[in-house]
N, C-alpha and C. Protein backbone atom coordinates (compact mmCIF):
# COMPACT_ATOMS: atom_id res chain seq x y z
N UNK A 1 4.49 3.24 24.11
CA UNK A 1 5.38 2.10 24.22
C UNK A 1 4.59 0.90 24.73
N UNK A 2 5.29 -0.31 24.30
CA UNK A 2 4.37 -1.23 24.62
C UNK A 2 4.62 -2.16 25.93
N UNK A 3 5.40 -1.70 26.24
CA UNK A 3 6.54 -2.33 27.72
C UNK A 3 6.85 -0.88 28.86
N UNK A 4 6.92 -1.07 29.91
CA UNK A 4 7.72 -0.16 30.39
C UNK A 4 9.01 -0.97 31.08
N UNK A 5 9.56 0.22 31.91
CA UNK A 5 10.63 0.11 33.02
C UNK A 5 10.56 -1.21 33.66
N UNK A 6 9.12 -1.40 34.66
CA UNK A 6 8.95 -1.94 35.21
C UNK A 6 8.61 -3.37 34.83
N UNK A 7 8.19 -3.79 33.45
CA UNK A 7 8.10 -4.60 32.97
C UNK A 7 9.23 -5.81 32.90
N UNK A 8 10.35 -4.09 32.44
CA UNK A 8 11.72 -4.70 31.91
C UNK A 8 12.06 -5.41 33.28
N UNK A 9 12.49 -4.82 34.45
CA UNK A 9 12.97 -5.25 35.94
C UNK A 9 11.81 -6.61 35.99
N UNK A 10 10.85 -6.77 36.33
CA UNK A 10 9.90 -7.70 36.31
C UNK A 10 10.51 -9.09 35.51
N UNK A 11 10.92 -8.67 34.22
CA UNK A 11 10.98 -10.12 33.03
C UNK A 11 12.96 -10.48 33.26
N UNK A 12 13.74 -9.17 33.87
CA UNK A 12 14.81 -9.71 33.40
C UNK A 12 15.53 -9.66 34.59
N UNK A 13 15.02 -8.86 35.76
CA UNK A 13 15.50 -8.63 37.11
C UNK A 13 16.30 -7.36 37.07
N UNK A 14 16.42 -6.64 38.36
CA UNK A 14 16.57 -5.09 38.68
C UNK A 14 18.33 -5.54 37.93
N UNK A 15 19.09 -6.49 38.55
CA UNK A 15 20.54 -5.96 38.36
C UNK A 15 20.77 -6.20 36.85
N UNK A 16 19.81 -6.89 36.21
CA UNK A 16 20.47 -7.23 34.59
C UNK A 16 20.48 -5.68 33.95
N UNK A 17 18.99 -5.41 34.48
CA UNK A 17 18.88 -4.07 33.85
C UNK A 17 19.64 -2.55 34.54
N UNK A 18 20.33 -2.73 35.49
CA UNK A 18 21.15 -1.35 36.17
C UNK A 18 22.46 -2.24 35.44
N UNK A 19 23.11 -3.28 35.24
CA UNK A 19 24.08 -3.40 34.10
C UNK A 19 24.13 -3.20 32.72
N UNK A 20 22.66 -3.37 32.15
CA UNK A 20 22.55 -3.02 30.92
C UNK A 20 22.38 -1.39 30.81
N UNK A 21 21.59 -0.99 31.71
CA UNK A 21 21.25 0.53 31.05
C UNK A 21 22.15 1.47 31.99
N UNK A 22 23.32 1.07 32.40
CA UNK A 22 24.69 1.65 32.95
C UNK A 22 25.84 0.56 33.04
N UNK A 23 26.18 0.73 31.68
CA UNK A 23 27.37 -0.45 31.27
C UNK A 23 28.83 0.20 32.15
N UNK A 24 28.48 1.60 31.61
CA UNK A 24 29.90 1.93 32.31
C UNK A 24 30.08 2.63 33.67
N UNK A 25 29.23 2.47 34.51
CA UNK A 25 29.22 2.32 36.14
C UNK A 25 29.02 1.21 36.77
N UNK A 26 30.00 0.38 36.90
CA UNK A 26 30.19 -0.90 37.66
C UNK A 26 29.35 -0.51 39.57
N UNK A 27 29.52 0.62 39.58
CA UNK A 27 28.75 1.09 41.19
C UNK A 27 27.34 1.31 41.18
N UNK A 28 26.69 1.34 40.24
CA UNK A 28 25.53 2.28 39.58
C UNK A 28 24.55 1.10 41.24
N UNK A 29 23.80 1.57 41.90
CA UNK A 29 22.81 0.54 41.94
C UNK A 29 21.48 1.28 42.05
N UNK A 30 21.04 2.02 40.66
CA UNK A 30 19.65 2.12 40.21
C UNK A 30 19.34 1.93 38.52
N UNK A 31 18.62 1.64 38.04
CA UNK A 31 18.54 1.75 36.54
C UNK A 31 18.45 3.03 35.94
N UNK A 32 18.61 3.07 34.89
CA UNK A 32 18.94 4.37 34.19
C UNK A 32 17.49 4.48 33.22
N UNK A 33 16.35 4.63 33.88
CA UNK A 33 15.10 4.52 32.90
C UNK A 33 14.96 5.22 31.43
N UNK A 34 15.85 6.63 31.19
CA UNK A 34 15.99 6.96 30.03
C UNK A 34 16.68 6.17 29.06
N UNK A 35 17.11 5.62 29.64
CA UNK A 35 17.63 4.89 28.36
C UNK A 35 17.05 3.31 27.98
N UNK A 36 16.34 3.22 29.48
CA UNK A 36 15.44 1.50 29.02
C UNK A 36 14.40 2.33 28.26
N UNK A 37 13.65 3.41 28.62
CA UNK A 37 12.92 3.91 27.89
C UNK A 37 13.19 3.99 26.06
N UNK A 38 14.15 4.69 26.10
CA UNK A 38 14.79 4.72 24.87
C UNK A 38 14.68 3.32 23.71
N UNK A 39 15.16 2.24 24.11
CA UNK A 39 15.21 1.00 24.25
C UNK A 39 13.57 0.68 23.90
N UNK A 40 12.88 0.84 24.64
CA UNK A 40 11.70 0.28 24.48
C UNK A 40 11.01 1.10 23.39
N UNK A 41 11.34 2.34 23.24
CA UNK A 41 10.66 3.33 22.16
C UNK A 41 11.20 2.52 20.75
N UNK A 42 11.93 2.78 20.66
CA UNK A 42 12.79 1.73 19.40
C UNK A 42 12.20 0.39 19.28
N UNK A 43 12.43 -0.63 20.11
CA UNK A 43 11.38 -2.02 20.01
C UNK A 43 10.00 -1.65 19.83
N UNK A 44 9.24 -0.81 20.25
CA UNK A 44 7.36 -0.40 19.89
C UNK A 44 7.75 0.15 18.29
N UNK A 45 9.25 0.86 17.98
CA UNK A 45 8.60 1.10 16.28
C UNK A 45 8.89 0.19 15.50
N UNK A 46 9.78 -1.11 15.82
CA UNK A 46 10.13 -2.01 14.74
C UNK A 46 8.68 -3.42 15.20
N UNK A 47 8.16 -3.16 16.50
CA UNK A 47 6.82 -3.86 16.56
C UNK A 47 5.67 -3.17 15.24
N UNK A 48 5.39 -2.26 15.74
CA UNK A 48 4.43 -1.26 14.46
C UNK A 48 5.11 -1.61 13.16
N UNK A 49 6.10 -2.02 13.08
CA UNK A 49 6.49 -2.03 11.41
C UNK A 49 6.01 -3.40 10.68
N UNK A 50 5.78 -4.41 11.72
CA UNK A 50 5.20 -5.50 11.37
C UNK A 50 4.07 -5.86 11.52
N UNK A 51 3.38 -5.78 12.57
CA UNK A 51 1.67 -5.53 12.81
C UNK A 51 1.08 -4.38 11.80
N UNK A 52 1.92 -3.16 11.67
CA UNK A 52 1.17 -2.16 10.95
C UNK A 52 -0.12 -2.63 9.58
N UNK A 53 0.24 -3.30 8.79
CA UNK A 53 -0.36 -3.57 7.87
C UNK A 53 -1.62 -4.76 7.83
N UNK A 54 -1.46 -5.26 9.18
CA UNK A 54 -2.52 -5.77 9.52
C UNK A 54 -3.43 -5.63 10.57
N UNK A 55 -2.94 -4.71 11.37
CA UNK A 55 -3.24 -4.05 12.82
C UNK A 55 -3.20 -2.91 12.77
N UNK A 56 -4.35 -2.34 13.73
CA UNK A 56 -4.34 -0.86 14.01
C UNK A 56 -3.05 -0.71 14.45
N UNK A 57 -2.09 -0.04 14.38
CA UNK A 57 -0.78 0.56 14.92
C UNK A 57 -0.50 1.87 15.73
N UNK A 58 -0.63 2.57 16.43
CA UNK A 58 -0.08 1.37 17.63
C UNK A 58 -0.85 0.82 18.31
N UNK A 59 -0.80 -0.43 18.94
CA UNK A 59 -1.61 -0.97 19.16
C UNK A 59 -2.03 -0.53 20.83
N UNK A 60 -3.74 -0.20 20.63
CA UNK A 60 -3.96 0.72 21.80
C UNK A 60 -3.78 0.01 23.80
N UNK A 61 -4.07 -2.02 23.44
CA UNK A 61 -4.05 -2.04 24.53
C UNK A 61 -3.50 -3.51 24.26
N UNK A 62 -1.69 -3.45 24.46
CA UNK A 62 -1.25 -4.79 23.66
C UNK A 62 -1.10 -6.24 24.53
N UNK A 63 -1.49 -7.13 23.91
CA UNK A 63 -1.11 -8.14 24.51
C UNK A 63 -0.34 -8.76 25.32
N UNK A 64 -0.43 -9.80 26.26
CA UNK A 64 1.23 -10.16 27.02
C UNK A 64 2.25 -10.39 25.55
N UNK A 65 1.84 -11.33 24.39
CA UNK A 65 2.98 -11.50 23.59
C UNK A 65 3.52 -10.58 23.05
N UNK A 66 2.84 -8.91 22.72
CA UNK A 66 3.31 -7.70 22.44
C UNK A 66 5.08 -6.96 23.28
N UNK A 67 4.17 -7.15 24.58
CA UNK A 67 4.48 -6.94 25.64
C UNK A 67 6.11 -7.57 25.98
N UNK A 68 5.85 -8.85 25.89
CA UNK A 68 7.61 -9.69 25.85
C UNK A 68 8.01 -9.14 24.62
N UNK A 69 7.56 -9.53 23.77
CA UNK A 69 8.25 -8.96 22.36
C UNK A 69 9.09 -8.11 22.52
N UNK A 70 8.45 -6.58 23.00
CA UNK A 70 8.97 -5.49 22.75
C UNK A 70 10.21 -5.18 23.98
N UNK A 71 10.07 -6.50 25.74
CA UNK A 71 10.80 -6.70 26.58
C UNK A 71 12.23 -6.98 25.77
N UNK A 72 11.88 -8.46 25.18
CA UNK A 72 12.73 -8.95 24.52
C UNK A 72 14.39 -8.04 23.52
N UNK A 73 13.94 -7.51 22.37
CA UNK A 73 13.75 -6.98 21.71
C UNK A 73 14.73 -5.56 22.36
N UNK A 74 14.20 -4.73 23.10
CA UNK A 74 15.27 -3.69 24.09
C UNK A 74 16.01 -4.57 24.88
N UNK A 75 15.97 -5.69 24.99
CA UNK A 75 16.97 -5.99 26.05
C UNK A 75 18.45 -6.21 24.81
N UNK A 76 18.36 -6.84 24.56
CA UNK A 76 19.37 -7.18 22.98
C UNK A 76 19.68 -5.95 23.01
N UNK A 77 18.84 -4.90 22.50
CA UNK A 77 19.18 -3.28 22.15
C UNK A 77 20.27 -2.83 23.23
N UNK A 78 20.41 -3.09 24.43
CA UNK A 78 20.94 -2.54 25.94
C UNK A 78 21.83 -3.36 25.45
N UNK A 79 22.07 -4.41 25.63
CA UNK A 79 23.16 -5.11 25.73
C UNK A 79 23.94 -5.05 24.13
N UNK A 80 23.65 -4.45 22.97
CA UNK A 80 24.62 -4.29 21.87
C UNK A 80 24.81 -2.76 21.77
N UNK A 81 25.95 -3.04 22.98
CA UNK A 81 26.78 -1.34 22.88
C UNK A 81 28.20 -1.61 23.25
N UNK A 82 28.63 -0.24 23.40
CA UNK A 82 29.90 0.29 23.14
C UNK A 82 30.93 -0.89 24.22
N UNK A 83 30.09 -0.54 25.23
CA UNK A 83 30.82 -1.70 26.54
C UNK A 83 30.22 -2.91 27.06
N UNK A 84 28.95 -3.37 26.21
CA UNK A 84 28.52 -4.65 26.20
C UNK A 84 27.86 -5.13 24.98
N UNK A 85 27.52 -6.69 24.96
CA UNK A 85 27.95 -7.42 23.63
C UNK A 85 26.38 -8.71 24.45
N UNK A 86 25.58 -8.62 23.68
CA UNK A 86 25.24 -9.72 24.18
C UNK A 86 25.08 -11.37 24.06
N UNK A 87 24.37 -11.57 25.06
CA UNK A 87 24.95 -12.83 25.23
C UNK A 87 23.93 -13.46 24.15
N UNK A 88 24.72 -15.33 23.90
CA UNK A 88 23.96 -16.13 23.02
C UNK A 88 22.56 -16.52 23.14
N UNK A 89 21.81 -16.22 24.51
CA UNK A 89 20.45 -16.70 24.69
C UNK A 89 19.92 -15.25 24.37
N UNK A 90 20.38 -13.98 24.93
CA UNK A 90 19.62 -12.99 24.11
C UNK A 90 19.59 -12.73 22.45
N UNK A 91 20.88 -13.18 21.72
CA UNK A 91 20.85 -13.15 20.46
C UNK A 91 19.81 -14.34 20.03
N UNK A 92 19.34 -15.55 20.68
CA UNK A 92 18.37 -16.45 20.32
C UNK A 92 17.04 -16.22 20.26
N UNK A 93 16.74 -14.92 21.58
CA UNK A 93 15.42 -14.77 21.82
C UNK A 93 15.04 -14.01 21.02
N UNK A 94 15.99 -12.83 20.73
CA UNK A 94 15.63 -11.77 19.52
C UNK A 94 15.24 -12.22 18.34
N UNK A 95 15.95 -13.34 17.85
CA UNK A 95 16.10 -14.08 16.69
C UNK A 95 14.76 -14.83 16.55
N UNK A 96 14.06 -15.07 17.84
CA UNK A 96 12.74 -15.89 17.89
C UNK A 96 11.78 -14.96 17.77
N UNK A 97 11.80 -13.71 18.50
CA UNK A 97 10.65 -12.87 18.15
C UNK A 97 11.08 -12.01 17.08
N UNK A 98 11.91 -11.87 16.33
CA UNK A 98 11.79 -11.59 14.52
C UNK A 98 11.19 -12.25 13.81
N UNK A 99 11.38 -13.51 14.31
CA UNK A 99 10.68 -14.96 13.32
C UNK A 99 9.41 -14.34 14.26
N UNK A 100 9.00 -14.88 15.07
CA UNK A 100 7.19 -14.50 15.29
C UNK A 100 7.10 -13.28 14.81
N UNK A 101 7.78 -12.12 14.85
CA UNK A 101 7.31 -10.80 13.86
C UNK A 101 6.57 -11.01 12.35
N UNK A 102 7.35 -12.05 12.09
CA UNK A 102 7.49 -12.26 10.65
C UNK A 102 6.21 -13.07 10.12
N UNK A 103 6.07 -14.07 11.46
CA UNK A 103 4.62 -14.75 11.47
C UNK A 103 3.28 -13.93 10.85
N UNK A 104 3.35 -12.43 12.13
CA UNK A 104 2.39 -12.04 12.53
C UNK A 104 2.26 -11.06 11.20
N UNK A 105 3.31 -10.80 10.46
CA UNK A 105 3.17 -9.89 9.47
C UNK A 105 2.14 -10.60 7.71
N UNK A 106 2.85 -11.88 8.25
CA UNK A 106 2.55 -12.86 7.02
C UNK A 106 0.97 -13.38 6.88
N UNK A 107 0.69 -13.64 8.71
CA UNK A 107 -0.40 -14.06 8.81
C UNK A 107 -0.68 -15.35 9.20
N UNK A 108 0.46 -15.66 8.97
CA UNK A 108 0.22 -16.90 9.55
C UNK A 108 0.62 -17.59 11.47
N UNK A 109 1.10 -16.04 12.21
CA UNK A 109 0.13 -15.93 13.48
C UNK A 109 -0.93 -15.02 13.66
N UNK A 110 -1.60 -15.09 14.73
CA UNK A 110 -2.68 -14.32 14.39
C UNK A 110 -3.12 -13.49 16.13
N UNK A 111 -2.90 -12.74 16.22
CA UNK A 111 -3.15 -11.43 17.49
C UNK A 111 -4.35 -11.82 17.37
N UNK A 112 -4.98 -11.46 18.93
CA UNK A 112 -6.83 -11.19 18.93
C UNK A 112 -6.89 -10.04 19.35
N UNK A 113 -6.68 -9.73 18.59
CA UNK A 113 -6.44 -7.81 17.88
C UNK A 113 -7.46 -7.63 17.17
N UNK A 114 -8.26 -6.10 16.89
CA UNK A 114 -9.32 -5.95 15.90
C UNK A 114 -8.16 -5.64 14.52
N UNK A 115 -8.52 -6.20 13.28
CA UNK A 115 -7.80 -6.29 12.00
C UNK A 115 -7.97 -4.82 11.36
N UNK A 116 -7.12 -4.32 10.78
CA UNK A 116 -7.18 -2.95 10.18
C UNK A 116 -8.07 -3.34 9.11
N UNK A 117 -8.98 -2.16 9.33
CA UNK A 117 -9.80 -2.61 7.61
C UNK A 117 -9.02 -1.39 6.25
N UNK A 118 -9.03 -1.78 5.15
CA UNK A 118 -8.65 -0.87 4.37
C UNK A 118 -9.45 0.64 4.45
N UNK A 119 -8.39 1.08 3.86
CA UNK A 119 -9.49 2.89 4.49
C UNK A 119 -10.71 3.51 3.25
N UNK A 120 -10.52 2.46 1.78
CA UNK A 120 -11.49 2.86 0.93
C UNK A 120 -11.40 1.74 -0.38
N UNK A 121 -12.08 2.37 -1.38
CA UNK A 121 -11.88 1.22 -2.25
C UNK A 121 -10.61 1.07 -2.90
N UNK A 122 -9.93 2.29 -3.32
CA UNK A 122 -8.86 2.40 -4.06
C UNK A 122 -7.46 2.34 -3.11
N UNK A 123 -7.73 1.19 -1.98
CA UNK A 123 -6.31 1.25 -0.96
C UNK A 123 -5.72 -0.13 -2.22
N UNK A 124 -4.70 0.32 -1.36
CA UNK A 124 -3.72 -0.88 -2.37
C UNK A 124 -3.69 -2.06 -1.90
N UNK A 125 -3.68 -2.86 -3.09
CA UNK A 125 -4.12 -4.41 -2.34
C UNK A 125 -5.52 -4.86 -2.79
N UNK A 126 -6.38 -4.08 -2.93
CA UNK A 126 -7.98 -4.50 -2.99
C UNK A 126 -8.13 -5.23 -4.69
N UNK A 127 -7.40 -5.30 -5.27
CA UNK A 127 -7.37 -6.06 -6.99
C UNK A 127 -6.86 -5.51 -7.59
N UNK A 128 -7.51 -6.19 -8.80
CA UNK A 128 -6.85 -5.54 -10.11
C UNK A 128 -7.41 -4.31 -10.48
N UNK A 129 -6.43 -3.14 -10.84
CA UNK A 129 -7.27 -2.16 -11.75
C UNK A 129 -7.02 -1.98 -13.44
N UNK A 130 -7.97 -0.96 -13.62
CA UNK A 130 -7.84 -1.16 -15.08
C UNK A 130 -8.18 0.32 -15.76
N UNK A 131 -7.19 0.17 -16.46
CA UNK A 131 -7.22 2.10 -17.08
C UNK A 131 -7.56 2.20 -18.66
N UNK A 132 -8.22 3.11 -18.76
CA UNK A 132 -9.06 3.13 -19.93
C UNK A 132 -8.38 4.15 -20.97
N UNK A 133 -7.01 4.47 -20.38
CA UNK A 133 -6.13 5.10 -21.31
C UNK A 133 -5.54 4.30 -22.44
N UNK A 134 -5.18 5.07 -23.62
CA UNK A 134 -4.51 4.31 -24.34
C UNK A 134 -2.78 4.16 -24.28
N UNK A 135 -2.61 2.67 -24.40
CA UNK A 135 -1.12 2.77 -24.31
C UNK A 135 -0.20 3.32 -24.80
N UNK A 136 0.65 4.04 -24.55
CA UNK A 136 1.72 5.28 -25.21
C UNK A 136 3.00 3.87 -25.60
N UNK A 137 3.19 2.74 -25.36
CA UNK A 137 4.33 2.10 -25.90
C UNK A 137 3.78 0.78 -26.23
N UNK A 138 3.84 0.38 -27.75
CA UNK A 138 3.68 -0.81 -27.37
C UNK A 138 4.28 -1.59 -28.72
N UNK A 139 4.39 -2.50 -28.92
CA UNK A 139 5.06 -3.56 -30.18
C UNK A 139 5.57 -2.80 -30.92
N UNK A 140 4.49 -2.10 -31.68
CA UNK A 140 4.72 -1.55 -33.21
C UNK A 140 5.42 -0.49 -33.23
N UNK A 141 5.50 0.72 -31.87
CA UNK A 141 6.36 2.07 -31.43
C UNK A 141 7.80 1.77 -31.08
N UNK A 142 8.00 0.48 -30.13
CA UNK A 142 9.31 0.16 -30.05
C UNK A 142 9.97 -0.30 -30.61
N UNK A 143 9.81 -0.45 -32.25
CA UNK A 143 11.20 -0.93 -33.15
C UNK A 143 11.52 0.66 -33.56
């Protein structure tokens, strides 16, 4: 994971997170780490789904912007449940690090991350190929 517990308490404060990750104990006063855990496992695989193709995945030692991302990202997750709904600045922030997801996938942000290299010649992506078979359909077969 690319965040922990402590991260989460750190970026959002102890009581956001003993309300989020125990919606339905108004008494609760500790956090419920299995389930920020949970939370954060889920945000590290939809992180990997966008770095993957340009980044080693997972990424072995991630950045602070990794790091909020994946804060970010579970917090939204905690707060869209059964007995909470979240609020408009978390639906904004999520909404901002999808768009930077989207950056980082495209390329046009850029991690100082080492870049995945392709694993051989025939990975996909590397050009055009060309097959020396003969075509089984063509003009004169399809009338």
């Amino acid at each position: 994971m690319y965040a922990t517990v402590a991260d989460m308490i750190s970026r959002f404060g102890e009581t956001q997170m003993i309300r989020l990750s125990r919606p339905e104990d108004r008494t609760a006063e500790t956090v419920n780490a299995d389930v920020i855990n949970r939370a954060l496992s889920d945000a590290t695989a939809l992180i990997d789904g966008y770095v993957r193709g340009r980044y080693f995945a997972p990424i072995a030692v991630p950045p602070a912007e990794i790091i909020r991302a994946a804060c970010i990202l579970a917090r939204y997750d905690l707060a869209d449940g059964e007995h909470t709904t979240p609020t408009t600045e978390m639906t904004k922030a999520r909404d901002d690090v999808t768009a930077w997801l989207k950056g980082v996938a495209t390329e046009t942000i850029h991690l100082d991350l080492p870049l995945a290299e392709p694993t051989g010649t025939d990975a996909v992506g590397t050009g055009p190929r060309i097959s020396d078979r003969e075509r089984l359909m063509t003009r004169e077969n399809l009338w």
